[in-house]
PDB file of N, CA and C in Angstrom:
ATOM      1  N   UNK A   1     217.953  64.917  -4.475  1.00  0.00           N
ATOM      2  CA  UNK A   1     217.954  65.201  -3.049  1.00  0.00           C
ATOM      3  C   UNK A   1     219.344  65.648  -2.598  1.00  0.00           C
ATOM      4  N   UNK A   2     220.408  65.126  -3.512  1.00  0.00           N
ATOM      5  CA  UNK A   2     221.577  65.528  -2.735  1.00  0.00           C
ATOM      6  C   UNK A   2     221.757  67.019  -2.981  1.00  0.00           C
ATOM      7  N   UNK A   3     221.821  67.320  -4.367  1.00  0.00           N
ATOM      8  CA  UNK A   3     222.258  68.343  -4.407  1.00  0.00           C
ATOM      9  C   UNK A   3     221.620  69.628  -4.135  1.00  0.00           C
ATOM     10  N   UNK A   4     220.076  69.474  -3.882  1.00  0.00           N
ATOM     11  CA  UNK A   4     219.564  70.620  -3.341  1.00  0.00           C
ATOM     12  C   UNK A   4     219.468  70.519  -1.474  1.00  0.00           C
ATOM     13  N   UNK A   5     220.043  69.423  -0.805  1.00  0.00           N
ATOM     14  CA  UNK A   5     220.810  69.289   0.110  1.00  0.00           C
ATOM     15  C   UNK A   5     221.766  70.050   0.672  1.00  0.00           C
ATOM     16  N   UNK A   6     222.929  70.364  -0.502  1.00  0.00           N
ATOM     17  CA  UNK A   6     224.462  71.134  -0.187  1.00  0.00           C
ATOM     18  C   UNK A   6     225.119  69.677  -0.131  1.00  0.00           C
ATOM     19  N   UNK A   7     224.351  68.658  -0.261  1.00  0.00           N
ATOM     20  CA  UNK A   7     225.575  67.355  -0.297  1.00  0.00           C
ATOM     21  C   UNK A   7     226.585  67.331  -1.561  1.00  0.00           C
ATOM     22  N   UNK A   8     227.129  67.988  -1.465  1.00  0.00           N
ATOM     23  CA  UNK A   8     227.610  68.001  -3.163  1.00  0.00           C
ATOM     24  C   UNK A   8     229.527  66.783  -2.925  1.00  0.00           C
ATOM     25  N   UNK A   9     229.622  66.212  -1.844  1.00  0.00           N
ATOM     26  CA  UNK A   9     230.801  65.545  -1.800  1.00  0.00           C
ATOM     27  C   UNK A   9     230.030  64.450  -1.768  1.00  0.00           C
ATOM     28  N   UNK A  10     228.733  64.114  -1.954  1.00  0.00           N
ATOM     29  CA  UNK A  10     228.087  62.763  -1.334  1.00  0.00           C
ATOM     30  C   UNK A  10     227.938  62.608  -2.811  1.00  0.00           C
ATOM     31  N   UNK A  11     227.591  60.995  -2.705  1.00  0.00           N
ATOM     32  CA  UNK A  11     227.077  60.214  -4.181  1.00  0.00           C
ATOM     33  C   UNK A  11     227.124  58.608  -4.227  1.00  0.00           C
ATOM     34  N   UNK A  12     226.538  58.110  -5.130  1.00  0.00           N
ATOM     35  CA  UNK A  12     226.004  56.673  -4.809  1.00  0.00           C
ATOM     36  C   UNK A  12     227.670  56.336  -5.473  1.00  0.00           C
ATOM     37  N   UNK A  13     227.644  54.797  -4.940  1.00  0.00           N
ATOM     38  CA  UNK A  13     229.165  53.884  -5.567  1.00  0.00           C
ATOM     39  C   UNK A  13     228.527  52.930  -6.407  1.00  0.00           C
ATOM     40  N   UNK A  14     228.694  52.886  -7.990  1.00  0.00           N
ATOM     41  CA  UNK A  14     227.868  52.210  -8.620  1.00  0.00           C
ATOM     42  C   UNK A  14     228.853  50.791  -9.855  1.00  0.00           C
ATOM     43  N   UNK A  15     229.528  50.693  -8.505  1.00  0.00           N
ATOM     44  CA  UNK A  15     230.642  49.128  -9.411  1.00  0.00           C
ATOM     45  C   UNK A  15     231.508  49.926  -9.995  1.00  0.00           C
ATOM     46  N   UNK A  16     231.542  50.177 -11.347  1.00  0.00           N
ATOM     47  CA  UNK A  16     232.912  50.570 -11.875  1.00  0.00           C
ATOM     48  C   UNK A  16     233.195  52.417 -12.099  1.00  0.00           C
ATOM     49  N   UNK A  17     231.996  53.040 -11.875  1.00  0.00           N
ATOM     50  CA  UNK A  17     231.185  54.035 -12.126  1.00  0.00           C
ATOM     51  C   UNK A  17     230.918  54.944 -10.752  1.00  0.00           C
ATOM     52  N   UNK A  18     231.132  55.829 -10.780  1.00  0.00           N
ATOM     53  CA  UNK A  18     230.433  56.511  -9.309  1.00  0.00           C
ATOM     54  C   UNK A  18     231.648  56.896  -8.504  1.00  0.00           C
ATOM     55  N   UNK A  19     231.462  57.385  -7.547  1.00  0.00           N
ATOM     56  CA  UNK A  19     232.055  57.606  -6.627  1.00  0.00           C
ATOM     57  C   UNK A  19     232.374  56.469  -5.895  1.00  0.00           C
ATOM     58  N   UNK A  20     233.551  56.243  -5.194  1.00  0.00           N
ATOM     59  CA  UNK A  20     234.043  55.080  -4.137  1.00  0.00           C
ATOM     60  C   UNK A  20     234.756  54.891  -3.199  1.00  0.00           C
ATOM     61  N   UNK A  21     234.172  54.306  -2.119  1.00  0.00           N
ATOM     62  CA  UNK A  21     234.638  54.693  -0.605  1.00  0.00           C
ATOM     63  C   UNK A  21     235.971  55.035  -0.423  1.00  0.00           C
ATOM     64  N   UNK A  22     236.430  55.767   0.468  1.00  0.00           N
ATOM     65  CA  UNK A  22     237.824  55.581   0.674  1.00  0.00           C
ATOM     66  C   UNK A  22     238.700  54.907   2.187  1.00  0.00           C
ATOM     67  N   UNK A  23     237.267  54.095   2.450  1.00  0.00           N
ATOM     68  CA  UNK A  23     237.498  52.676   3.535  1.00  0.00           C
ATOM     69  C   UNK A  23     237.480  51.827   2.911  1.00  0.00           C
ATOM     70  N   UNK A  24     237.631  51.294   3.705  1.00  0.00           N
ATOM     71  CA  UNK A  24     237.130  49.548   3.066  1.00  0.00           C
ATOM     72  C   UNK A  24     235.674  49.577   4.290  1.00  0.00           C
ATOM     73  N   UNK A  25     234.807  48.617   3.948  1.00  0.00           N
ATOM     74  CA  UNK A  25     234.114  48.049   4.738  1.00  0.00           C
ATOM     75  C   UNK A  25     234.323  47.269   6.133  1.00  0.00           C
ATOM     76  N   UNK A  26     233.520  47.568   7.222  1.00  0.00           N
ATOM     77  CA  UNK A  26     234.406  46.800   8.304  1.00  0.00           C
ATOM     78  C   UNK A  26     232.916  46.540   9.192  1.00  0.00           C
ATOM     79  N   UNK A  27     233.114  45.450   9.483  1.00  0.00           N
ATOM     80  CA  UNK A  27     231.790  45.138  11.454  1.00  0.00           C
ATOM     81  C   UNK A  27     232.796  44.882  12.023  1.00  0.00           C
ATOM     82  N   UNK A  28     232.163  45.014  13.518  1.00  0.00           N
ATOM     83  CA  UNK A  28     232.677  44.886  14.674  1.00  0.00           C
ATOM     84  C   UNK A  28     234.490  44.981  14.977  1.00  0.00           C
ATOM     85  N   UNK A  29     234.508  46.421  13.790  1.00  0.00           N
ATOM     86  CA  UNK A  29     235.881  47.172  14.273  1.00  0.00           C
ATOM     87  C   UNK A  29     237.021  45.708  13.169  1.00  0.00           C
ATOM     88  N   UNK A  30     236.219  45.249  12.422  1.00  0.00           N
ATOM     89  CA  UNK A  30     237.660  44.357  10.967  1.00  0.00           C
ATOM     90  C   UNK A  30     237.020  44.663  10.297  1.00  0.00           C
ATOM     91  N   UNK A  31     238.046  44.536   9.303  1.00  0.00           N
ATOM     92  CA  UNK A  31     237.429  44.333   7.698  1.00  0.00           C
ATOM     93  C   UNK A  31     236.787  43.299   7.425  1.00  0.00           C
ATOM     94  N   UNK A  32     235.701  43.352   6.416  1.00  0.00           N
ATOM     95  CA  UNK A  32     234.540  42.791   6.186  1.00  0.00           C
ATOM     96  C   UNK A  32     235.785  41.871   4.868  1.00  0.00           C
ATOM     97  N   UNK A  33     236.255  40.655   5.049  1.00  0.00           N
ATOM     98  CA  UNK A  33     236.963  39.906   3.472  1.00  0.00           C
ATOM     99  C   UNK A  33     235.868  40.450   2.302  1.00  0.00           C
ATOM    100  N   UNK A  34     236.665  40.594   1.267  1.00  0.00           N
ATOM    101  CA  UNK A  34     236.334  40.636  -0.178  1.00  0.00           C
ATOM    102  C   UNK A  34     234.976  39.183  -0.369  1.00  0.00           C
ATOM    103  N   UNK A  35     235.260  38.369   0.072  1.00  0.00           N
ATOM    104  CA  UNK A  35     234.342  37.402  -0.531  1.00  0.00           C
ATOM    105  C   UNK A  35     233.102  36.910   0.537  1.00  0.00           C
ATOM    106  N   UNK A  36     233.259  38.180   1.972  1.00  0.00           N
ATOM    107  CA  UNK A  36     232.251  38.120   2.434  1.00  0.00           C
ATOM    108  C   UNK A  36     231.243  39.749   2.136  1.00  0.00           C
ATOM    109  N   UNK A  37     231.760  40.110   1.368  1.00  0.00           N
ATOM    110  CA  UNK A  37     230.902  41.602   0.959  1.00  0.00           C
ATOM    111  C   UNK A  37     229.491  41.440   0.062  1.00  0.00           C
ATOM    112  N   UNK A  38     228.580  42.339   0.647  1.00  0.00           N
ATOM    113  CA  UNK A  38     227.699  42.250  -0.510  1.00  0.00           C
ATOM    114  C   UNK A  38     227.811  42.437  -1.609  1.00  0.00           C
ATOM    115  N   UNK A  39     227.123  41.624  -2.781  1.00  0.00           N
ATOM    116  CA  UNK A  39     227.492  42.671  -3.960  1.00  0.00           C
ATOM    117  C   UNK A  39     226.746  43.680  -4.599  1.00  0.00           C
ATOM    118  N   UNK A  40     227.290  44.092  -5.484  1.00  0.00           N
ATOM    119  CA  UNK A  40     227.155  45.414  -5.861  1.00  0.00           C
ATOM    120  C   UNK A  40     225.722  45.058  -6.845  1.00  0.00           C
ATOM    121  N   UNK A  41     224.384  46.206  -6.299  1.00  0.00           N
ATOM    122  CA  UNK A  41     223.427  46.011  -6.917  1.00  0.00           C
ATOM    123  C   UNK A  41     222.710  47.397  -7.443  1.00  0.00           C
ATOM    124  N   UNK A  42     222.467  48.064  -8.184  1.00  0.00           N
ATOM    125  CA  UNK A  42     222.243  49.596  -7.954  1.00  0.00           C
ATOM    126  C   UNK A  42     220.478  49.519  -8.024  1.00  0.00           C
ATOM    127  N   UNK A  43     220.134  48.297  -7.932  1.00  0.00           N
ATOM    128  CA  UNK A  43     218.713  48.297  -7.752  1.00  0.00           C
ATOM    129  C   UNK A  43     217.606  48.901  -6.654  1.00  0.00           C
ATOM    130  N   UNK A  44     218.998  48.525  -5.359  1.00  0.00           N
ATOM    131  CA  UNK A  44     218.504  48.960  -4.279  1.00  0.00           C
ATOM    132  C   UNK A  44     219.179  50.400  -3.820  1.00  0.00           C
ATOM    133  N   UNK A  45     219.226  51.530  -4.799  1.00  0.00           N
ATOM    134  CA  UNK A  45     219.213  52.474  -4.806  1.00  0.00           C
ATOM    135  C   UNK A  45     218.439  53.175  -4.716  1.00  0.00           C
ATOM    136  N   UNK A  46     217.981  54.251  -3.809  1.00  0.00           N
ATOM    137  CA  UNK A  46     218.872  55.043  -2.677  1.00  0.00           C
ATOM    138  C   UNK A  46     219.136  54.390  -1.258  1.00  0.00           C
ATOM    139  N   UNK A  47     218.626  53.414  -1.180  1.00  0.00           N
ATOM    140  CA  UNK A  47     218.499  52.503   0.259  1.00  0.00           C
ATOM    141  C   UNK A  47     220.034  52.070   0.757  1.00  0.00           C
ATOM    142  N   UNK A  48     220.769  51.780  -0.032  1.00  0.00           N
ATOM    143  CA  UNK A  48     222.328  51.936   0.053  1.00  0.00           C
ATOM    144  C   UNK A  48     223.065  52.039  -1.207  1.00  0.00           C
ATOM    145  N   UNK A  49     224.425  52.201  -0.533  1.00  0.00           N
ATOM    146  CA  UNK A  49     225.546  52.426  -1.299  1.00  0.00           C
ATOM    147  C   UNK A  49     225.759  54.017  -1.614  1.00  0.00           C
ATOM    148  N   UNK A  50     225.280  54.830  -0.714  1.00  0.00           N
ATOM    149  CA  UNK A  50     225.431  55.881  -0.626  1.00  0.00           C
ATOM    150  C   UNK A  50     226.957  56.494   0.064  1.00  0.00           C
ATOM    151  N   UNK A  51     227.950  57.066  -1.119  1.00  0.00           N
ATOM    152  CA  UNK A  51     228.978  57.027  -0.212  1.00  0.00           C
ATOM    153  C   UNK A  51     229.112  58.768   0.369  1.00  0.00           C
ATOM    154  N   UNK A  52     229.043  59.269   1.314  1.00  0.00           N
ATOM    155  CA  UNK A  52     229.300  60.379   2.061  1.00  0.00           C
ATOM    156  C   UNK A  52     230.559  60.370   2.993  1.00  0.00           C
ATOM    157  N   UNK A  53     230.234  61.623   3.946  1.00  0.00           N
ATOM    158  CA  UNK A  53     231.057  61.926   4.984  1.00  0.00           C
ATOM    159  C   UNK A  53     230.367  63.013   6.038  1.00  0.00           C
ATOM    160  N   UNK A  54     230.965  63.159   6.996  1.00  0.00           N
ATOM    161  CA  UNK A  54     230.242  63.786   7.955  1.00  0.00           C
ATOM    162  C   UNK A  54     229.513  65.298   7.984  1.00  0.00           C
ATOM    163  N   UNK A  55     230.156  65.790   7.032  1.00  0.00           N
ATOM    164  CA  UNK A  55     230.560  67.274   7.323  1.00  0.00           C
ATOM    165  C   UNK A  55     228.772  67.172   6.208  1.00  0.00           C
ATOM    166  N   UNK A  56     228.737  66.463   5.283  1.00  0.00           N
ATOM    167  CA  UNK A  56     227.218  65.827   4.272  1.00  0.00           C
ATOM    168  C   UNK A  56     226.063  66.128   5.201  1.00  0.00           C
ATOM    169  N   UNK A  57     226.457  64.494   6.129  1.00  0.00           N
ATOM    170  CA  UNK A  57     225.308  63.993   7.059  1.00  0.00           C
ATOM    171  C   UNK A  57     224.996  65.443   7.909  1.00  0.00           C
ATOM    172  N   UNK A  58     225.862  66.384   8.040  1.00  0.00           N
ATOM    173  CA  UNK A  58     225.518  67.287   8.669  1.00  0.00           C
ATOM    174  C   UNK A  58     224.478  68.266   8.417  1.00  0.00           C
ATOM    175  N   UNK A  59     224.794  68.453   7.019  1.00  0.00           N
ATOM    176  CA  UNK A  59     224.139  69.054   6.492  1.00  0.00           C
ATOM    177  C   UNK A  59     222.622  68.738   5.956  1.00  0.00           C
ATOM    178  N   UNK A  60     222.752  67.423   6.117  1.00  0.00           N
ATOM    179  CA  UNK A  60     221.059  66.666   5.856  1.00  0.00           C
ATOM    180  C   UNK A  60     219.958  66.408   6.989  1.00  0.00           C
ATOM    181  N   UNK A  61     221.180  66.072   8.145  1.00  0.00           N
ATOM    182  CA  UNK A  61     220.153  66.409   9.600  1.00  0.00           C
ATOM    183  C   UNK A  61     219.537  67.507   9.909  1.00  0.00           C
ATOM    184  N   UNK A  62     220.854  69.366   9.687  1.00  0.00           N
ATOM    185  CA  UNK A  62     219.914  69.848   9.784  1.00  0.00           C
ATOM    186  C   UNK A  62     218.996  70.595   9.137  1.00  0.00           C
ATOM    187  N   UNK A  63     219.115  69.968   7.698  1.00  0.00           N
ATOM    188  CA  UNK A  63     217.469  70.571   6.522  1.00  0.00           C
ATOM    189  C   UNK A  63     216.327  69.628   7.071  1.00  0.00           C
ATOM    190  N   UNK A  64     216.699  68.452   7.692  1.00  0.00           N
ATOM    191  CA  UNK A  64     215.638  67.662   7.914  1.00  0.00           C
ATOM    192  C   UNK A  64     215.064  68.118   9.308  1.00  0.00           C
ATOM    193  N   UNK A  65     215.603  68.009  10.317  1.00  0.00           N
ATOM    194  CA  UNK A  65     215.136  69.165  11.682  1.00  0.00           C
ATOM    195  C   UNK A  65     214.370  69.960  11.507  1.00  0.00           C
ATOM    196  N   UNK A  66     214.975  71.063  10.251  1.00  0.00           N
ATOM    197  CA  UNK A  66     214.081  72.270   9.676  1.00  0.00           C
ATOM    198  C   UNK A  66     213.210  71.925   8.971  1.00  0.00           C
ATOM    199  N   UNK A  67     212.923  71.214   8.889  1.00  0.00           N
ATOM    200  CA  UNK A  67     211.975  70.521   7.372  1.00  0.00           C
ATOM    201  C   UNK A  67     212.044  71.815   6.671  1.00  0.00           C
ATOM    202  N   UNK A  68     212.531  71.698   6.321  1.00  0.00           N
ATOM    203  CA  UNK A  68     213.424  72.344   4.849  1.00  0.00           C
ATOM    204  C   UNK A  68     212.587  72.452   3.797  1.00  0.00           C
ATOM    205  N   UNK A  69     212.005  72.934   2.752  1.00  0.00           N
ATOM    206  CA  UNK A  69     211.173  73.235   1.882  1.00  0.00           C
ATOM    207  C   UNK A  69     211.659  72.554   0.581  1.00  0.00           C
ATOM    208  N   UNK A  70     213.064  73.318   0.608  1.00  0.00           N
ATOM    209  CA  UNK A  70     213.931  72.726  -0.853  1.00  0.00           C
ATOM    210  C   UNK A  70     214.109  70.709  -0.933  1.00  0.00           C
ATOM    211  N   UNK A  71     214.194  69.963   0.342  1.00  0.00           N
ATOM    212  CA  UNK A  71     213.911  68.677   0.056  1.00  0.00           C
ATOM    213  C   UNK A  71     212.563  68.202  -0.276  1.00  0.00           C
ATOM    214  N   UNK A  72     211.517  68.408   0.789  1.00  0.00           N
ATOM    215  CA  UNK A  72     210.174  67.789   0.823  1.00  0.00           C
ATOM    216  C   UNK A  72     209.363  69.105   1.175  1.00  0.00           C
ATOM    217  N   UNK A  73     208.244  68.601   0.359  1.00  0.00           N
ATOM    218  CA  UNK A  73     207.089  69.758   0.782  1.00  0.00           C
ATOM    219  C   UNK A  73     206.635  69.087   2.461  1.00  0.00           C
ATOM    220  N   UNK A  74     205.817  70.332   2.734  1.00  0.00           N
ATOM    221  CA  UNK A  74     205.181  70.097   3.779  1.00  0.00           C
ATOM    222  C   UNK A  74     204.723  69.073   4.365  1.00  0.00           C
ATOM    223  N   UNK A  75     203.694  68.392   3.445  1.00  0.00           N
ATOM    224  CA  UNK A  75     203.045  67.443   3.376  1.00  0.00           C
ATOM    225  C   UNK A  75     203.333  66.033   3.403  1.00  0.00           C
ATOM    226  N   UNK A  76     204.955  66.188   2.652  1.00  0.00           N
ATOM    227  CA  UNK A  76     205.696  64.827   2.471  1.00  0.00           C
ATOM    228  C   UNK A  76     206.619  64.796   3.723  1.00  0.00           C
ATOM    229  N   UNK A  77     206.727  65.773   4.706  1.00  0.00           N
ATOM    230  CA  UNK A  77     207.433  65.990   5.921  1.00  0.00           C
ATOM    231  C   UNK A  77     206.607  65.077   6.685  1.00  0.00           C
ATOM    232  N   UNK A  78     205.305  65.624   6.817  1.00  0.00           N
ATOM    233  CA  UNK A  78     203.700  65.320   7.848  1.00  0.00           C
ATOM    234  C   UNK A  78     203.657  63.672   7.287  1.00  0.00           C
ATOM    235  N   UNK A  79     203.869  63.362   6.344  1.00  0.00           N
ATOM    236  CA  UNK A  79     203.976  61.632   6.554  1.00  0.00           C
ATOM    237  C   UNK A  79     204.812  60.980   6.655  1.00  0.00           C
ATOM    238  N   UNK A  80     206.253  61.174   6.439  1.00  0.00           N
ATOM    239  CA  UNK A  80     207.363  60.540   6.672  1.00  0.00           C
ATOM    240  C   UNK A  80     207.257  60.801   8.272  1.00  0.00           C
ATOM    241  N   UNK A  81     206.924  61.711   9.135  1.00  0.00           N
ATOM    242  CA  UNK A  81     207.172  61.629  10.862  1.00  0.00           C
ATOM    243  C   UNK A  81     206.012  61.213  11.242  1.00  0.00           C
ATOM    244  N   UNK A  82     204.957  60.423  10.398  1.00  0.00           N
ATOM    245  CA  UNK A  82     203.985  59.848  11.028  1.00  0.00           C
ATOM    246  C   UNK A  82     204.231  58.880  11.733  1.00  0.00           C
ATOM    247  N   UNK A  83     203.233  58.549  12.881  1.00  0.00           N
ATOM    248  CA  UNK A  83     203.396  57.220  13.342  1.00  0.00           C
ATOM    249  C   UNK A  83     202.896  56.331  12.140  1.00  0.00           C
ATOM    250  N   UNK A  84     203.385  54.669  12.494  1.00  0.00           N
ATOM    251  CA  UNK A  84     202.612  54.437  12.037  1.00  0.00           C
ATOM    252  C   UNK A  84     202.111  53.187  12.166  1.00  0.00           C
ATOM    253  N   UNK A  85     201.736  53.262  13.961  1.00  0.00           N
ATOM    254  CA  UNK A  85     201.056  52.436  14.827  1.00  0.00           C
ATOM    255  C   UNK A  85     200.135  53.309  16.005  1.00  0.00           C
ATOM    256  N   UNK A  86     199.238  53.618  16.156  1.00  0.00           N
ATOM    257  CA  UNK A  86     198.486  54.535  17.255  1.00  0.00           C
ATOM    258  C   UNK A  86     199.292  54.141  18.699  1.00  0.00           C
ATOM    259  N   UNK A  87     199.619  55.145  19.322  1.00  0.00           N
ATOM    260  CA  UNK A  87     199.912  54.715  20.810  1.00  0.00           C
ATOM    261  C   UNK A  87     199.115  53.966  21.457  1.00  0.00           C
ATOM    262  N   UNK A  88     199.631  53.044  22.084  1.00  0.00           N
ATOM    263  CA  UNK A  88     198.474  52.449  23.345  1.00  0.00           C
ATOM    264  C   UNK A  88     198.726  53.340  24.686  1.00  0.00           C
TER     265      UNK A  88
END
Protein backbone atom coordinates (compact mmCIF):
# COMPACT_ATOMS: atom_id res chain seq x y z
CA UNK A 1 0.00 0.00 0.00
CA UNK A 2 2.72 2.35 0.63
CA UNK A 3 4.50 2.27 -2.20
CA UNK A 4 1.91 2.28 -4.82
CA UNK A 5 0.72 5.25 -2.59
CA UNK A 6 3.96 7.60 -3.51
CA UNK A 7 4.59 7.01 0.33
CA UNK A 8 7.99 6.10 -0.33
CA UNK A 9 9.50 8.20 3.04
CA UNK A 10 6.83 6.23 5.11
CA UNK A 11 7.52 2.70 6.75
CA UNK A 12 6.74 0.56 9.74
CA UNK A 13 9.48 0.90 13.02
CA UNK A 14 10.14 -2.69 13.72
CA UNK A 15 12.56 -2.68 17.17
CA UNK A 16 15.96 -2.91 15.89
CA UNK A 17 15.03 -3.03 12.12
CA UNK A 18 12.95 -0.53 10.12
CA UNK A 19 12.72 2.78 9.98
CA UNK A 20 12.60 5.07 13.34
CA UNK A 21 10.92 8.03 14.53
CA UNK A 22 12.76 11.06 14.70
CA UNK A 23 10.54 12.24 17.93
CA UNK A 24 10.27 10.74 20.72
CA UNK A 25 6.74 9.92 21.73
CA UNK A 26 4.72 12.48 23.67
CA UNK A 27 0.61 12.98 25.21
CA UNK A 28 -0.63 15.90 26.27
CA UNK A 29 2.35 18.05 24.80
CA UNK A 30 5.51 15.63 27.29
CA UNK A 31 7.28 12.95 26.63
CA UNK A 32 5.76 9.72 27.11
CA UNK A 33 9.08 8.10 29.93
CA UNK A 34 10.83 5.13 28.39
CA UNK A 35 9.18 2.79 30.91
CA UNK A 36 5.80 4.14 30.28
CA UNK A 37 5.91 3.28 26.36
CA UNK A 38 4.29 0.56 24.69
CA UNK A 39 6.24 -2.11 23.58
CA UNK A 40 7.34 -2.96 20.53
CA UNK A 41 5.06 -5.67 18.85
CA UNK A 42 5.04 -6.07 14.96
CA UNK A 43 2.00 -8.26 15.37
CA UNK A 44 -0.19 -5.48 15.35
CA UNK A 45 0.98 -4.45 12.08
CA UNK A 46 -0.35 -2.22 9.96
CA UNK A 47 -2.62 -0.90 12.84
CA UNK A 48 0.50 0.89 14.27
CA UNK A 49 3.91 1.77 14.33
CA UNK A 50 3.71 3.26 11.15
CA UNK A 51 6.38 5.89 11.00
CA UNK A 52 5.55 8.83 8.32
CA UNK A 53 5.33 12.54 7.83
CA UNK A 54 3.05 14.95 6.43
CA UNK A 55 3.98 15.67 3.07
CA UNK A 56 3.03 11.01 3.05
CA UNK A 57 -0.32 11.58 4.86
CA UNK A 58 -0.84 13.92 2.08
CA UNK A 59 -0.48 11.99 -0.35
CA UNK A 60 -2.75 9.08 1.05
CA UNK A 61 -5.74 11.41 1.79
CA UNK A 62 -5.75 12.44 -1.51
CA UNK A 63 -5.68 8.76 -3.41
CA UNK A 64 -8.21 7.97 -0.83
CA UNK A 65 -10.75 11.06 -1.66
CA UNK A 66 -10.12 9.84 -5.25
CA UNK A 67 -10.56 6.36 -4.54
CA UNK A 68 -7.74 5.75 -6.40
CA UNK A 69 -7.68 2.46 -8.36
CA UNK A 70 -3.88 1.71 -7.72
CA UNK A 71 -4.79 1.20 -3.70
CA UNK A 72 -8.29 -0.54 -3.62
CA UNK A 73 -10.56 -1.70 -6.26
CA UNK A 74 -13.85 -0.33 -6.48
CA UNK A 75 -15.53 -2.61 -4.55
CA UNK A 76 -13.09 -2.62 -1.59
CA UNK A 77 -13.69 1.37 -1.61
CA UNK A 78 -17.87 0.60 -1.52
CA UNK A 79 -17.18 -1.35 1.81
CA UNK A 80 -14.65 0.29 3.70
CA UNK A 81 -17.23 3.77 3.41
CA UNK A 82 -20.01 1.60 4.36
CA UNK A 83 -22.09 2.29 7.15
CA UNK A 84 -22.16 0.01 9.36
CA UNK A 85 -25.24 0.72 11.41
CA UNK A 86 -28.57 1.81 9.25
CA UNK A 87 -29.55 5.42 10.10
CA UNK A 88 -32.41 5.91 12.38
Amino acid sequence: ILQPSGMHISGYYSGENGLRPSVEPFKNGQIIPQDQRWPFDPHFFPSEGLITNVIDLDRWAKMMLEKNPKILTKTSYEKMLAPLHAAM
